[in-house]
Each structure stands twice: as C-alpha cells, then as structure tokens.
Protein backbone atom coordinates (compact mmCIF):
# COMPACT_ATOMS: atom_id res chain seq x y z
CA UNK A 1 -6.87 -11.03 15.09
CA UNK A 2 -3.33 -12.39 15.97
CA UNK A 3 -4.26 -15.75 14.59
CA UNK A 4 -5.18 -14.21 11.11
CA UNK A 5 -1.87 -12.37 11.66
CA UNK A 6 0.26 -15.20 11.90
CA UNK A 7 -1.80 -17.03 9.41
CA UNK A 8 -0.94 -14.42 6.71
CA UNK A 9 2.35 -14.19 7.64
CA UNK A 10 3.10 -17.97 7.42
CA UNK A 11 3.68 -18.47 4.12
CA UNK A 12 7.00 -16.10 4.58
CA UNK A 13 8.30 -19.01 6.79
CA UNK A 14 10.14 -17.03 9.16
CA UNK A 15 11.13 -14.12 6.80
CA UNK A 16 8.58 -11.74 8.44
CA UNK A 17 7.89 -12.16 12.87
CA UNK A 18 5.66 -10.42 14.92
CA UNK A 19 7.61 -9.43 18.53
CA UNK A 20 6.15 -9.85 22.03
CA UNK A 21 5.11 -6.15 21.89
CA UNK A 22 3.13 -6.78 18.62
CA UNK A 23 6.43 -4.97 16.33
CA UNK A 24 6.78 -6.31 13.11
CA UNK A 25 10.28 -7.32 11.69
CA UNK A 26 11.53 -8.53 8.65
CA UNK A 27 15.09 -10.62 9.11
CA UNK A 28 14.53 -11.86 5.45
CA UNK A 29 13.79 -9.05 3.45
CA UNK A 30 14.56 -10.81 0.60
CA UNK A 31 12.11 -13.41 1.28
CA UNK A 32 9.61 -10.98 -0.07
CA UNK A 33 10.21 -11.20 -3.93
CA UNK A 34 7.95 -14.18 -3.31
CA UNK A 35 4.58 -15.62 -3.89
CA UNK A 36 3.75 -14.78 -0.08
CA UNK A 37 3.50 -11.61 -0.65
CA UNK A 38 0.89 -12.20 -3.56
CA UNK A 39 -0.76 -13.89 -1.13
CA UNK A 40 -0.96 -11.20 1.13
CA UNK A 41 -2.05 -8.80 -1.66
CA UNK A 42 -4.84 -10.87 -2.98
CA UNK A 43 -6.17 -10.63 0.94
CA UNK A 44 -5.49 -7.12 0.79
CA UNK A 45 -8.51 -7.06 -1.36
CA UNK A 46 -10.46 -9.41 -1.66
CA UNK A 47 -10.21 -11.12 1.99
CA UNK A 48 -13.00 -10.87 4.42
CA UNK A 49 -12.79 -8.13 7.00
CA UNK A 50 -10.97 -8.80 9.07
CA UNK A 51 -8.21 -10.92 6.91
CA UNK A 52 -8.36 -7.96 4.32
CA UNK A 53 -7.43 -5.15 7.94
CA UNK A 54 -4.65 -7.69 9.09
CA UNK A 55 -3.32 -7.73 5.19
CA UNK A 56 -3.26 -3.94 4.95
CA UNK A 57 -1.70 -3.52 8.42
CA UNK A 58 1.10 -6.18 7.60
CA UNK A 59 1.61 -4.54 4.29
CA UNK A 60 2.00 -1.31 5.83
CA UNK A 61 4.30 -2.68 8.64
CA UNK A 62 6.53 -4.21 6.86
CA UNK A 63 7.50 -1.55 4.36
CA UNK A 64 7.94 0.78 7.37
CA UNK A 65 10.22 -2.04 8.46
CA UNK A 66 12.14 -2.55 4.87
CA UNK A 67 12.35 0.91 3.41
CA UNK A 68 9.20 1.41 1.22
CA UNK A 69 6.88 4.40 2.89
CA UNK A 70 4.65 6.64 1.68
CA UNK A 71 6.00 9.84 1.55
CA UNK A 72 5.37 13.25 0.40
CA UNK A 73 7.48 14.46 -2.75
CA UNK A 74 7.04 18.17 -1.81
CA UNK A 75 10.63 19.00 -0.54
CA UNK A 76 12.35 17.79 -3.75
CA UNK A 77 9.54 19.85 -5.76
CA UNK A 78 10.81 22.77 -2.82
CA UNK A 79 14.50 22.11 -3.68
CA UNK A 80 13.16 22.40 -7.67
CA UNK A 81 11.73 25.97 -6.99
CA UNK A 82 14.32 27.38 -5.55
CA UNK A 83 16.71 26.21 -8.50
CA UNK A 84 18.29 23.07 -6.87
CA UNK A 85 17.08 20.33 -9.55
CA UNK A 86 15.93 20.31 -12.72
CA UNK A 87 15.76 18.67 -15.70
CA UNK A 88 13.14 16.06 -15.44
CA UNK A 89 9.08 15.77 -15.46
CA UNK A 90 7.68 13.45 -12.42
CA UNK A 91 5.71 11.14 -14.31
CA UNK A 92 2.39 10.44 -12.27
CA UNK A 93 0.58 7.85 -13.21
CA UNK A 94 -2.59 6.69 -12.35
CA UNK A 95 -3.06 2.78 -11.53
CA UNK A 96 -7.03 2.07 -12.55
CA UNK A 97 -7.02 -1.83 -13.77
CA UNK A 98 -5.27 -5.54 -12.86
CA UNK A 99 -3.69 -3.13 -10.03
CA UNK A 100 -1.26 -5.63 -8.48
CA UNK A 101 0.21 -6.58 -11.75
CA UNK A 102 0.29 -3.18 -13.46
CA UNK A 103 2.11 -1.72 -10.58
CA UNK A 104 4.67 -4.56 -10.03
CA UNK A 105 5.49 -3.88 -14.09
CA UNK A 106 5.78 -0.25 -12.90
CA UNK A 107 8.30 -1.09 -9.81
CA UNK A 108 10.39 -3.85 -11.77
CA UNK A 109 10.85 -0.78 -14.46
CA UNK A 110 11.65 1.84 -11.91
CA UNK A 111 14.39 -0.85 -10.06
CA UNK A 112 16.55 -1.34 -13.23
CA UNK A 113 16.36 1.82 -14.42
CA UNK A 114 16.99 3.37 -10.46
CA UNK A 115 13.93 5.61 -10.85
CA UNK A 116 12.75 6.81 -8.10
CA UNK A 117 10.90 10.64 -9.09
CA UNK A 118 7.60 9.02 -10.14
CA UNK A 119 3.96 9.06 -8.52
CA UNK A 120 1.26 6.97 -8.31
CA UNK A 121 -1.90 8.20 -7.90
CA UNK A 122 -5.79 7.69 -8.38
CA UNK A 123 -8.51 10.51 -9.16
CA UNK A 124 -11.51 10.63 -7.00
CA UNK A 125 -13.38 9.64 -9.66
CA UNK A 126 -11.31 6.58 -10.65
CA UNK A 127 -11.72 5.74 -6.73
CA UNK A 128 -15.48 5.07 -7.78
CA UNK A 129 -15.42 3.22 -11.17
CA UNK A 130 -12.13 1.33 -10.69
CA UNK A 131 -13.97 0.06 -6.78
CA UNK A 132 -10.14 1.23 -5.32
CA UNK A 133 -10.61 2.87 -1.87
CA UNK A 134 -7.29 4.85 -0.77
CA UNK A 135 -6.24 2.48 1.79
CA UNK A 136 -6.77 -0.54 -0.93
CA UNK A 137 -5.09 1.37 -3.30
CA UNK A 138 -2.12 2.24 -0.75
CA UNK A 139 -1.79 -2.09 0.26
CA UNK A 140 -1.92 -2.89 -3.28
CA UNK A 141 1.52 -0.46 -4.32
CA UNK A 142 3.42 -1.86 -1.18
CA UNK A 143 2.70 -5.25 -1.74
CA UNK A 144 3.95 -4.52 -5.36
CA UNK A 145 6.56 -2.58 -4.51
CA UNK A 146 8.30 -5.03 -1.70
CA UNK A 147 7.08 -7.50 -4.54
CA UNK A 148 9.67 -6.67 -7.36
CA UNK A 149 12.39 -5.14 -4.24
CA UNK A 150 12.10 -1.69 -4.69
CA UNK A 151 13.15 0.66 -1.85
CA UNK A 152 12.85 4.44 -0.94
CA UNK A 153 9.98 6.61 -0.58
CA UNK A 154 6.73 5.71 -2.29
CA UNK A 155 4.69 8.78 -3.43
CA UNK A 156 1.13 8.21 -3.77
CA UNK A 157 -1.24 10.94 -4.72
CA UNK A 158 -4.97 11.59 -5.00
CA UNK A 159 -5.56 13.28 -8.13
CA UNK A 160 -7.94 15.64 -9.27
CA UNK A 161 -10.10 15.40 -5.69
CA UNK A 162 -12.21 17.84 -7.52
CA UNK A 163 -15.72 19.73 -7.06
CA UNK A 164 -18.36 18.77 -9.36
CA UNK A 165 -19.70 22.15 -10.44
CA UNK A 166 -23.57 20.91 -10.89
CA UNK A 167 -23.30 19.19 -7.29
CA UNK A 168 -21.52 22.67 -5.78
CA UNK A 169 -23.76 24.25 -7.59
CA UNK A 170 -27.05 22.52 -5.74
CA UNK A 171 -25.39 22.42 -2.57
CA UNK A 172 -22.05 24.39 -2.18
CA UNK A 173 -20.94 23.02 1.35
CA UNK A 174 -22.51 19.57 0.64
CA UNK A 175 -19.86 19.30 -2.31
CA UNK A 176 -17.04 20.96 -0.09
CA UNK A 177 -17.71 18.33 2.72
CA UNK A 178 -17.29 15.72 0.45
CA UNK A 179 -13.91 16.40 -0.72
CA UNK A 180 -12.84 17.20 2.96
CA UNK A 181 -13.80 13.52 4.11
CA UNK A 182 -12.07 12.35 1.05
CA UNK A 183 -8.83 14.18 2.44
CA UNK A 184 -9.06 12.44 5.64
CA UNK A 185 -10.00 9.35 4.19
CA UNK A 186 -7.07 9.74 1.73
CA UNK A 187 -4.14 11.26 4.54
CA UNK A 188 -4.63 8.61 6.83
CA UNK A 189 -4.12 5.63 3.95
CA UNK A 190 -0.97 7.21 3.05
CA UNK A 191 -1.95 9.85 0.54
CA UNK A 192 1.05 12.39 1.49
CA UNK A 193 0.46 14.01 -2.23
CA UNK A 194 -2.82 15.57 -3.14
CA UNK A 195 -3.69 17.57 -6.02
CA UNK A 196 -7.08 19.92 -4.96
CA UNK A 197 -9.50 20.83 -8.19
CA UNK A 198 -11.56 23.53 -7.97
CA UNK A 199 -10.87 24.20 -11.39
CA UNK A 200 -14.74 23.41 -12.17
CA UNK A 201 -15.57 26.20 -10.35
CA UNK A 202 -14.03 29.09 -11.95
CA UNK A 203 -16.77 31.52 -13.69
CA UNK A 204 -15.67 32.86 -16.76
CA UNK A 205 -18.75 35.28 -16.94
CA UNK A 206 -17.12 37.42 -14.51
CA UNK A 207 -15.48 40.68 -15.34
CA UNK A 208 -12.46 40.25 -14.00
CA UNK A 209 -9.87 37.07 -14.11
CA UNK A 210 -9.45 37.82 -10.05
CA UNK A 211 -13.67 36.88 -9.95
CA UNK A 212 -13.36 34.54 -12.33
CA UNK A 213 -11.02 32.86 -10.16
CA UNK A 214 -12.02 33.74 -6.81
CA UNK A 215 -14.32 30.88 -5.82
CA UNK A 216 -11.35 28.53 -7.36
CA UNK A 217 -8.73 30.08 -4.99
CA UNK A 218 -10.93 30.27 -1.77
CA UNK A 219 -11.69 26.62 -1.39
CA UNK A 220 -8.62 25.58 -2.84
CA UNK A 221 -7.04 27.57 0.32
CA UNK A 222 -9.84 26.39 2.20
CA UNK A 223 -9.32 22.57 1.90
CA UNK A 224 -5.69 23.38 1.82
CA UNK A 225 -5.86 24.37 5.43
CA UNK A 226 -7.56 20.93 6.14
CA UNK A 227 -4.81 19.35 4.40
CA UNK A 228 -2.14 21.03 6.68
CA UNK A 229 -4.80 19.78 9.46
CA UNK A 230 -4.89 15.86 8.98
CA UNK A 231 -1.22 15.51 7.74
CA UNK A 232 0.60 13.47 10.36
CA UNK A 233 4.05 14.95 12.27
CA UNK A 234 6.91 14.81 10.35
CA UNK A 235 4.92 15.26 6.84
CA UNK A 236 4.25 18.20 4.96
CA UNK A 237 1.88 17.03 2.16
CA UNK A 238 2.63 18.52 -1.43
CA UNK A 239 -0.48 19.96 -2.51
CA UNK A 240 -1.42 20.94 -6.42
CA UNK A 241 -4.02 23.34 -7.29
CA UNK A 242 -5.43 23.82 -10.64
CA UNK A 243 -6.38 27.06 -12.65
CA UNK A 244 -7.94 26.03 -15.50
CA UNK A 245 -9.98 22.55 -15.85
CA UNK A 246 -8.58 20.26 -18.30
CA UNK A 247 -10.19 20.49 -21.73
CA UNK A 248 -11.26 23.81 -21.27
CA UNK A 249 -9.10 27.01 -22.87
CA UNK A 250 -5.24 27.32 -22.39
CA UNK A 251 -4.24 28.94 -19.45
CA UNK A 252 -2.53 32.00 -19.48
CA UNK A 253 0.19 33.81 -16.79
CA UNK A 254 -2.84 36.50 -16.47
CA UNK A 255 -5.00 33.31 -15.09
CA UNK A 256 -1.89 32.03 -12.98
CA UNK A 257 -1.46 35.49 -11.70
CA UNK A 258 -5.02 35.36 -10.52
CA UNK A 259 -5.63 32.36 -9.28
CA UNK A 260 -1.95 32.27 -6.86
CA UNK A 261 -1.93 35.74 -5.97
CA UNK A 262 -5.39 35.58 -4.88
CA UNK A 263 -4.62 31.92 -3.57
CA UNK A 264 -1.88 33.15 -1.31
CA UNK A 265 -3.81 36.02 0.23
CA UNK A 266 -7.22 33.29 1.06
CA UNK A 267 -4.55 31.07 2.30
CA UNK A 268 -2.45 33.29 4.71
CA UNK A 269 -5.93 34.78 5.94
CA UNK A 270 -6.37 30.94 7.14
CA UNK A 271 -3.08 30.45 9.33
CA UNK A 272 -0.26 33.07 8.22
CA UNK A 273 2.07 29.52 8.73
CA UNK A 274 -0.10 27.26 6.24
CA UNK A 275 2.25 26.00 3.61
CA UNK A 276 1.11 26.05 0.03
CA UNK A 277 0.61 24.65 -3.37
CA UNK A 278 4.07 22.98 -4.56
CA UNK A 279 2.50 23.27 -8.15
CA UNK A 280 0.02 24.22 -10.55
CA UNK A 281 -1.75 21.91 -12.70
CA UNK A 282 -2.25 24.40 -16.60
CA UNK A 283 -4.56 23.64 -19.66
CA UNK A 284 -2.26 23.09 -22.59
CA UNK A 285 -4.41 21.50 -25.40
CA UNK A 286 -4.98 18.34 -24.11
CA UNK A 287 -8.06 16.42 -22.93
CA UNK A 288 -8.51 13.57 -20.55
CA UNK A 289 -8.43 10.31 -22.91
CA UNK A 290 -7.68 12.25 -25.72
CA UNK A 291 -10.55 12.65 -28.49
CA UNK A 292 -11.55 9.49 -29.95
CA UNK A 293 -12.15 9.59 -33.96
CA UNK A 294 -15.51 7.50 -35.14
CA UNK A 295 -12.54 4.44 -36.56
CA UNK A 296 -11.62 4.06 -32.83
CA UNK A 297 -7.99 6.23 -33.57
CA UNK A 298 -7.66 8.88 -31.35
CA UNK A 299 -7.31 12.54 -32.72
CA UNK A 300 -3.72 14.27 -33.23
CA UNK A 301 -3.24 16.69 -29.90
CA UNK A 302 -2.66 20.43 -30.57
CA UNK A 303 -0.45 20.61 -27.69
CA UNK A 304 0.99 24.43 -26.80
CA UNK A 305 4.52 23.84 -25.10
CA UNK A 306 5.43 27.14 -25.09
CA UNK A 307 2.27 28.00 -22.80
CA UNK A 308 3.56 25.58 -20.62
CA UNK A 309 7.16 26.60 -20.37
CA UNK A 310 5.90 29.94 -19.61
CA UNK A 311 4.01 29.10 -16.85
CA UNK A 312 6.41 26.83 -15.56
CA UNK A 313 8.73 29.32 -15.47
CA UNK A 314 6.78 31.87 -13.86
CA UNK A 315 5.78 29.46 -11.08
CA UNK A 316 8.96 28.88 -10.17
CA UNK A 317 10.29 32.27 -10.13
CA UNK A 318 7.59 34.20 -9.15
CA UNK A 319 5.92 32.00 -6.26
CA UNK A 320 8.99 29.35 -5.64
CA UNK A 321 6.98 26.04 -6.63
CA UNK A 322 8.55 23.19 -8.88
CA UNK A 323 6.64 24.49 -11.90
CA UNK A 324 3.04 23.78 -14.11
CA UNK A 325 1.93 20.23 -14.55
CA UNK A 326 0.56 18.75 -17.67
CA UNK A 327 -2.54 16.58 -17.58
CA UNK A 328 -4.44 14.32 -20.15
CA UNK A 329 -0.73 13.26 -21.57
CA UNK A 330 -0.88 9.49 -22.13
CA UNK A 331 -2.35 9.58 -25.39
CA UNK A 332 0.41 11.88 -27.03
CA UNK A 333 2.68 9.95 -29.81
CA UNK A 334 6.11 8.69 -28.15
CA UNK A 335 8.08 11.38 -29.54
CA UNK A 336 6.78 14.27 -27.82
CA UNK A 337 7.42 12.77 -24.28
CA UNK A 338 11.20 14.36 -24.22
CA UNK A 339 10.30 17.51 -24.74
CA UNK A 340 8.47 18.03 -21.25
CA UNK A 341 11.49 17.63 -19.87
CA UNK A 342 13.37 20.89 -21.95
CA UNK A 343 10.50 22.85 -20.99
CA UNK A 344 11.29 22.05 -17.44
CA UNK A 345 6.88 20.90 -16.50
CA UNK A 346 7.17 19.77 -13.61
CA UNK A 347 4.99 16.48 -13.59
CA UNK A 348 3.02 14.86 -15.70
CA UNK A 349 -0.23 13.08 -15.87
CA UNK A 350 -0.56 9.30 -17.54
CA UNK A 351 -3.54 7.04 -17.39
CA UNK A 352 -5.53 6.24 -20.42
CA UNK A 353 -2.81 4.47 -22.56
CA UNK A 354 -2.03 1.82 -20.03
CA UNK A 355 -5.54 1.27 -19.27
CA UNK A 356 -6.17 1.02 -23.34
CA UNK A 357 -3.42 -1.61 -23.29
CA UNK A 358 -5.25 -3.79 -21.00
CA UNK A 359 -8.15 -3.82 -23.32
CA UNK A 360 -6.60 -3.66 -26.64
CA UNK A 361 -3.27 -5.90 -26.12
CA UNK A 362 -3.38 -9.10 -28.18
CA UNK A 363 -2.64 -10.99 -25.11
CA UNK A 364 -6.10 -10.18 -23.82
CA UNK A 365 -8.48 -12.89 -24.61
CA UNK A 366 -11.08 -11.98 -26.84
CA UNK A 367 -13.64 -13.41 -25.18
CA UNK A 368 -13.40 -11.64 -22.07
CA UNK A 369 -13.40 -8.00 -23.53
CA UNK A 370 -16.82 -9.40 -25.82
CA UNK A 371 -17.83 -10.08 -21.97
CA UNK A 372 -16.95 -6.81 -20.74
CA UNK A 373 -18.69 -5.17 -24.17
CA UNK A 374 -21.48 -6.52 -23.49
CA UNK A 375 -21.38 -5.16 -19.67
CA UNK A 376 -21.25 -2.56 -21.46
CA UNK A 377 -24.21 -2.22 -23.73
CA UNK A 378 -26.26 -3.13 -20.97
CA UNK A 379 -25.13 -1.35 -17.98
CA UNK A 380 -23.68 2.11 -19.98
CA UNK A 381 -25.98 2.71 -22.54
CA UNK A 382 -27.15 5.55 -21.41
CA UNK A 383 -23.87 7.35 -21.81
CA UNK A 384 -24.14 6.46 -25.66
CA UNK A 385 -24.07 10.05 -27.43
CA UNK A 386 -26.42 10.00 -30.90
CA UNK A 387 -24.44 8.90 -34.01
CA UNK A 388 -21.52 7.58 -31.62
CA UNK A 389 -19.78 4.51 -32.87
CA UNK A 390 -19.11 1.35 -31.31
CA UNK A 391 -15.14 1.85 -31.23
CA UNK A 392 -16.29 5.55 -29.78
CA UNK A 393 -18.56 4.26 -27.07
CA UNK A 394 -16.46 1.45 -25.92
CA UNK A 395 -13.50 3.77 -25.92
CA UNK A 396 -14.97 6.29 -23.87
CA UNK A 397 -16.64 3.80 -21.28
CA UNK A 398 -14.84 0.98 -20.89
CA UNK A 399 -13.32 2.34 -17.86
CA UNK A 400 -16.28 1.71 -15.86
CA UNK A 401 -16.15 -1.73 -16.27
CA UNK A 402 -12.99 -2.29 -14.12
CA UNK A 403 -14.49 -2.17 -11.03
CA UNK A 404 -17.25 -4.55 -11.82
CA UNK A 405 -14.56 -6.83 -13.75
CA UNK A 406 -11.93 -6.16 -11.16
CA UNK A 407 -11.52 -10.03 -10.08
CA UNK A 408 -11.72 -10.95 -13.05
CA UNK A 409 -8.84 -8.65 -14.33
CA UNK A 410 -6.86 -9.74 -11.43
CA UNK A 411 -7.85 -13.95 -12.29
CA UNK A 412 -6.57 -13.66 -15.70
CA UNK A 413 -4.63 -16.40 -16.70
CA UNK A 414 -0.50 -16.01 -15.34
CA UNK A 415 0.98 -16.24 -19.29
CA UNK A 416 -1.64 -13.83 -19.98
CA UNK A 417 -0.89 -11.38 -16.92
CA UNK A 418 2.67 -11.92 -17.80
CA UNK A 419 2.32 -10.90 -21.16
CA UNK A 420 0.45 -7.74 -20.45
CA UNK A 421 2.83 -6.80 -17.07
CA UNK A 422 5.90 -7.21 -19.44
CA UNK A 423 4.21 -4.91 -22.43
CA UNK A 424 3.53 -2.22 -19.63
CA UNK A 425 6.95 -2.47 -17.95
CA UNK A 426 8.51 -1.92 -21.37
CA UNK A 427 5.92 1.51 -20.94
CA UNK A 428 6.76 2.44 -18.31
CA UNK A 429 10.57 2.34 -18.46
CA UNK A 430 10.21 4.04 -22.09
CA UNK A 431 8.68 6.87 -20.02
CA UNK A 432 10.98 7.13 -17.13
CA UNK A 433 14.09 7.56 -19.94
CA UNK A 434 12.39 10.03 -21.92
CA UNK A 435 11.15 12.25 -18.73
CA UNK A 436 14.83 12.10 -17.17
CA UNK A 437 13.89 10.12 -14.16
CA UNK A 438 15.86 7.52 -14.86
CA UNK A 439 19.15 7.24 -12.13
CA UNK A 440 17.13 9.75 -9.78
CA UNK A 441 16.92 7.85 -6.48
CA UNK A 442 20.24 9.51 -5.50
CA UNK A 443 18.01 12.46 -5.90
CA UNK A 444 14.97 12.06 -4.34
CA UNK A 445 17.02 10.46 -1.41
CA UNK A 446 18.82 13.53 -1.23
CA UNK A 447 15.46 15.90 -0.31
CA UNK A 448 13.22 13.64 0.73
CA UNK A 449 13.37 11.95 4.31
CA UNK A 450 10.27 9.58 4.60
CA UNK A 451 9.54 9.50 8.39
CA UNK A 452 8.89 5.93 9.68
CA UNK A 453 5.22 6.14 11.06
CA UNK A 454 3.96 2.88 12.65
CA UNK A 455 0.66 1.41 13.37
CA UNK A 456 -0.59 -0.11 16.47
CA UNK A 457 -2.24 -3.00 14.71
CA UNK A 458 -4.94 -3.85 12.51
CA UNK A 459 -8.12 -1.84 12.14
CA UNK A 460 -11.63 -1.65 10.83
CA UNK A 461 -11.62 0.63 6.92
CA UNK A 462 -12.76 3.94 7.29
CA UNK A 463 -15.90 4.72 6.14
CA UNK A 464 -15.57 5.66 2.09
CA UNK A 465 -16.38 9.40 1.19
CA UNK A 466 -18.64 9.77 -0.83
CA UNK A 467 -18.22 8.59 -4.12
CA UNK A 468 -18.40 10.30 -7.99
CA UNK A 469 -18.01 8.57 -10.68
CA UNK A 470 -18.04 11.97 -12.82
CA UNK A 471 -15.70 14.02 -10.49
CA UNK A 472 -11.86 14.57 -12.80
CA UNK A 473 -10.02 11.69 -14.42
C-alpha cells in the first residue's frame, strides 16, 4: 500500500510527503491548485481498490493537513437560534452529476465571493442513481475543494435519509435498519450534517396532529440517538427533521407544535443529554423538480413565504433552532431567491437546476444526451406515465442516467467541461449573493471549530447500505 501511496503522491513532486511515522504533510500547499490533484480525484473513483482507498485516505489527509475538514455546521445554526446571526439562508446543494467539475465551479465561486455558509450534500436516494457512495462523495469535494484553494470547514450533509413508507410499511424495522447503517456508513465518511425523514410516515387519518405525527417523531428521536452514537469526539452532528414530506400540504405551527413537542419528549426518554434537531425541514408549495408542463417548461410555483416565516420564527423562539428549511427550491425564477433571506429560512435546498444545466446547456454535445435518451427509452420505460410527453419523461428521468453515464460525464471533452463548470460557477455565485452568504467565512469561523481528526492509513470501503433509488430527492 505505501508504494501506491507514494505513487499517487508523485505527481505533487515534493509538495505533499509522507513522514517516517506514516503523517502526511503538505510544505507546498499551493502545489495543489494543480493537475495532481485531478489525478488523485479521478483515482478517488474510478481506481482499483486499493489505488481508489490510498486516494481517499490522501485526500482526507491532506485537507486535515491544509485546512479543509468536514465539519458540522450545527453551532453557527446554535448561535442563529439563540439570536446571534441572521440574515442569510445556507444554501445546500446537492452535487448529483460530472461531480469533480460541478463542485470545483462551486468552490472557485465560494473563494471570490468568501462564502463559506453553504452545504453540500446528497439524498439517499441520489446515493443510488447518481452510483456516489458517502465516502466517494466526501474524496470527490476535498479534492475539489484543495483543487480551486478553498479553506475552512467543509459541511457535507446527507439529505433526506428518509423511510420509504411502502418498505416501513412491509417491514417496519427492516426499513429502520436501513437508514441506521446508512448513518454509520455516512458519519464515518465525513457526513457531520444529516437531515433524518420520517416525514413519509406521518398518518394523516389519525385524529389528532400528535398521532398523526407520532410515528414521525419516534424514529426521528430514535435514529437521532444513533446519530449522537456514531458521531466522533469533538463533533456534534447538526441533525434536521422533517414534519411534513415535500409535495404534500403546507405545514402549519399546529404540525410543528406536534411533531417537536412530541419529538423532544421521545428524544429525552432516549438519553435526557441527547442533543437535538438544529432545524426543521416545512412544506411550502414546492415539489422536488418542480412540475414539468407537457412543452418541457416547468410550472410557475405557488410558493407560501409567509408559512415559512412563521415557522421559522417559531422554531427559533420557541425550541432555539436556526429556523424552517425550504426544499424543492432550484426551480424557482431568480427573483424570488432574496426573499428567503428577509424571511430569515434557515437553509435551503438546490439540486434540479444544476443537474438540468448539464443536460440542457448548449455546450453539451448533442449526441451524447441522444445517447443518454436512448438509455433512457430502454432502461426507464417503465416509469413512462400514459399520455406523458417526451420533454416530460426525459425531464423526470434523466437523473437516473448519471450513474450509468457517470464516466462518461466526467470524460467529456475539457472546452466542453469548461464551458459547463464556468455556466454553473456563474450559478452558484448568483446564489450565494442573493442568500447573503457572500463575505461569511469570518462567520462561520467565528462558531464553528472543525476538529482535526486523522486517519491511520488507508482502508478497505465500508460495505454500502442498502440502496433506494425511490427514497427523497
């Protein structure tokens, strides 16, 4: 293993050593905005075995050396509840295709605008369809991050690690189980932010909102608790629960009310010490994707702001967390990004828009999406809805083509990677202006201390949880 070591470290010439005791150090840090370290991404990933461990530990090492470490955001969303910052929405945004590239555009936008309040984060569903297991998807953001010379704590989050309701339904503990070995899976990769969705389970047959909540709030303390088990020392990992699944009706302060009060009682009857949600993800009027019209144009979003300022501000006052999140967001025209921040959400959920630009930018060549189209009409036709038109049915599926097409994505041509990476970067940076996170590293360095948590040397991958395609966004 210490030959593949210093073979993968060679290219660096000299900017990156291994010590006697096995220690990495970086004299050079500079030496990293470089092609070496594309090198070491690509093996990250696509390497065999035992190349692609030695990749991910070097990765890991060396932004534990430099600066860059994952780290939980939950003290600064701590410091918001209590009144301490404000202002801003945490843009989280989720990283499904041409990974490497998307999220260097996403680091050279957050170093020249000094942004440092944003996540990155994958659902457990997009784990499945985009083929991006935690610890790849953890190698991948360092290697872009120490890439384009950004520095400070990187937040990565697993998003919606949700129950699906007809698996729970079959098999209750089965579906539990599942999301618990996700958690460890995810917490030892470097997932130190993890937003829990048991949203799928709340009944609204019940009489009451407290039943109607009560299986949501009972395993959401439950796998809480396992959380607060696998976290290492020196993290406490921010944690979002979710009251009402996304799509579904707008949430009220009657549902909050239920689901936290009840979700603070299941929780303290688990370890009167556990710490809690830092947040609660709200239904606003949104969908995941957004609703796609029969032309291919996606449907104008009857977004209730008001709900959301409510709830934000209930969150924080009555319970102390940062505030409600908004999900399915991406797809909302440009304007109505600045007024998140007025109504003081607390985070915010982008994906489908960057992955549409990957697909739909003129830079992509057209004979690779025909390639991926017809992927399509072979291998998803059976999600093809009656009447559905072709713009509808690639729109809604295309997703599940990046994993299959992931090399591919990654092999495009450099003028046409270059062309896409700049398009998002211009994204991204319009996003971290108009959500107030521009100029916030002074902020996040001021309540968040990202421990420095080193690793012995290389190691086999876990073994994957088990997958769902169909489980969130």
């Amino acid at each position: 293993m210490q030959e593949i070591v210093q073979k993968l470290i060679g290219p660096f010439g000299g900017a990156v050593t291994v010590g006697a005791d096995g220690a990495i150090a970086v004299p050079k840090p500079a030496a990293l905005a470089a092609p070496a370290t594309d090198q070491l991404a690509d093996a990250a990933v696509f390497g065999a075995a035992a190349w692609r461990d030695a990749a991910r530990w070097l990765l890991w090492e060396i932004g534990q050396a430099v600066g860059v470490r994952p780290a939980s955001i939950h003290d600064l969303y701590m410091a918001r509840g209590q009144g301490k910052a404000h202002g801003f929405t945490v843009p989280a945004i989720n990283i499904r295709g041409m990974a490497y590239d998307s999220a260097r555009a996403l680091f050279r936008a957050a170093v020249k605008r000094q942004a440092g309040a944003f996540i990155c984060e994958i659902a457990r569903s997009e784990m499945s369809y985009t083929d991006q297991r935690p610890a790849e998807y953890v190698s991948v953001l360092l290697a872009a991050a120490l890439r384009e010379g950004f520095r400070g704590p990187l937040f990565v989050q697993g998003d919606h690690f949700q129950a699906n309701a007809k698996k729970y339904a079959a098999d209750p503990e089965g579906e539990i189980g599942a999301i618990k070995a996700l958690i460890t899976e995810a917490v030892a990769a470097g997932f130190y932010n993890i937003d829990i969705d048991t949203s799928t389970l709340v009944d609204l047959k019940q009489p009451t909102l407290d039943t109607q909540q009560r299986v949501n709030y009972d395993r959401a303390a439950e796998l809480t608790a396992v959380i607060r088990e696998e976290e290492p020392d020196g993290v406490t990992v921010s944690v979002g629960a979710e009251i009402g699944e996304v799509g579904g009706k707008n949430s009220t302060l009657e549902d909050q009310h239920a689901f936290m009060d009840g979700y603070v009682k299941a929780l303290k009857g688990r370890g009167a010490s556990l710490v809690g949600v830092s947040k609660i993800s709200v239904q606003t009027g949104t969908s995941h994707g957004g609703v796609v019209l029969p032309d291919g144009s996606i449907a104008e979003v009857k977004l209730d702001l008001e709900v959301l300022k409510k709830l934000s501000e209930d969150a924080r006052k009555r319970y102390g967390m940062a505030g409600a999140v908004q999900h399915g967001a991406s797809t909302l025209p440009p304007e109505a990004f600045v007024r998140f921040p007025e109504v003081e959400a607390a985070e915010i959920h982008l994906a489908t828009a960057f992955q549409s630009l990957l697909f739909d930018h003129e830079a992509t060549p057209a004979a690779f999406k025909a390639k991926i189209y017809d992927w399509l009409r072979e291998n998803a036709a059976g999600e093809r809805k009656s009447g559905e038109t072709d713009e509808q049915f690639f729109y809604k599926t295309r997703k599940k083509a990046l994993g299959p097409f992931k090399k591919d994505f990654w092999s495009l041509p450099e003028a046409v990677r270059g062309a896409l990476g700049e398009a998002l970067e211009d994204q991204f940076s319009f996003l971290f202006e108009a959500l107030k996170v521009g100029h916030s590293t002074e902020l996040v360095a001021r309540y968040v201390k990202a421990p420095v948590l080193r690793r012995a040397g290389p190691a086999a991958a876990m073994a994957a949880a088990p997958d769902d395609a169909d489980a969130g966004e």
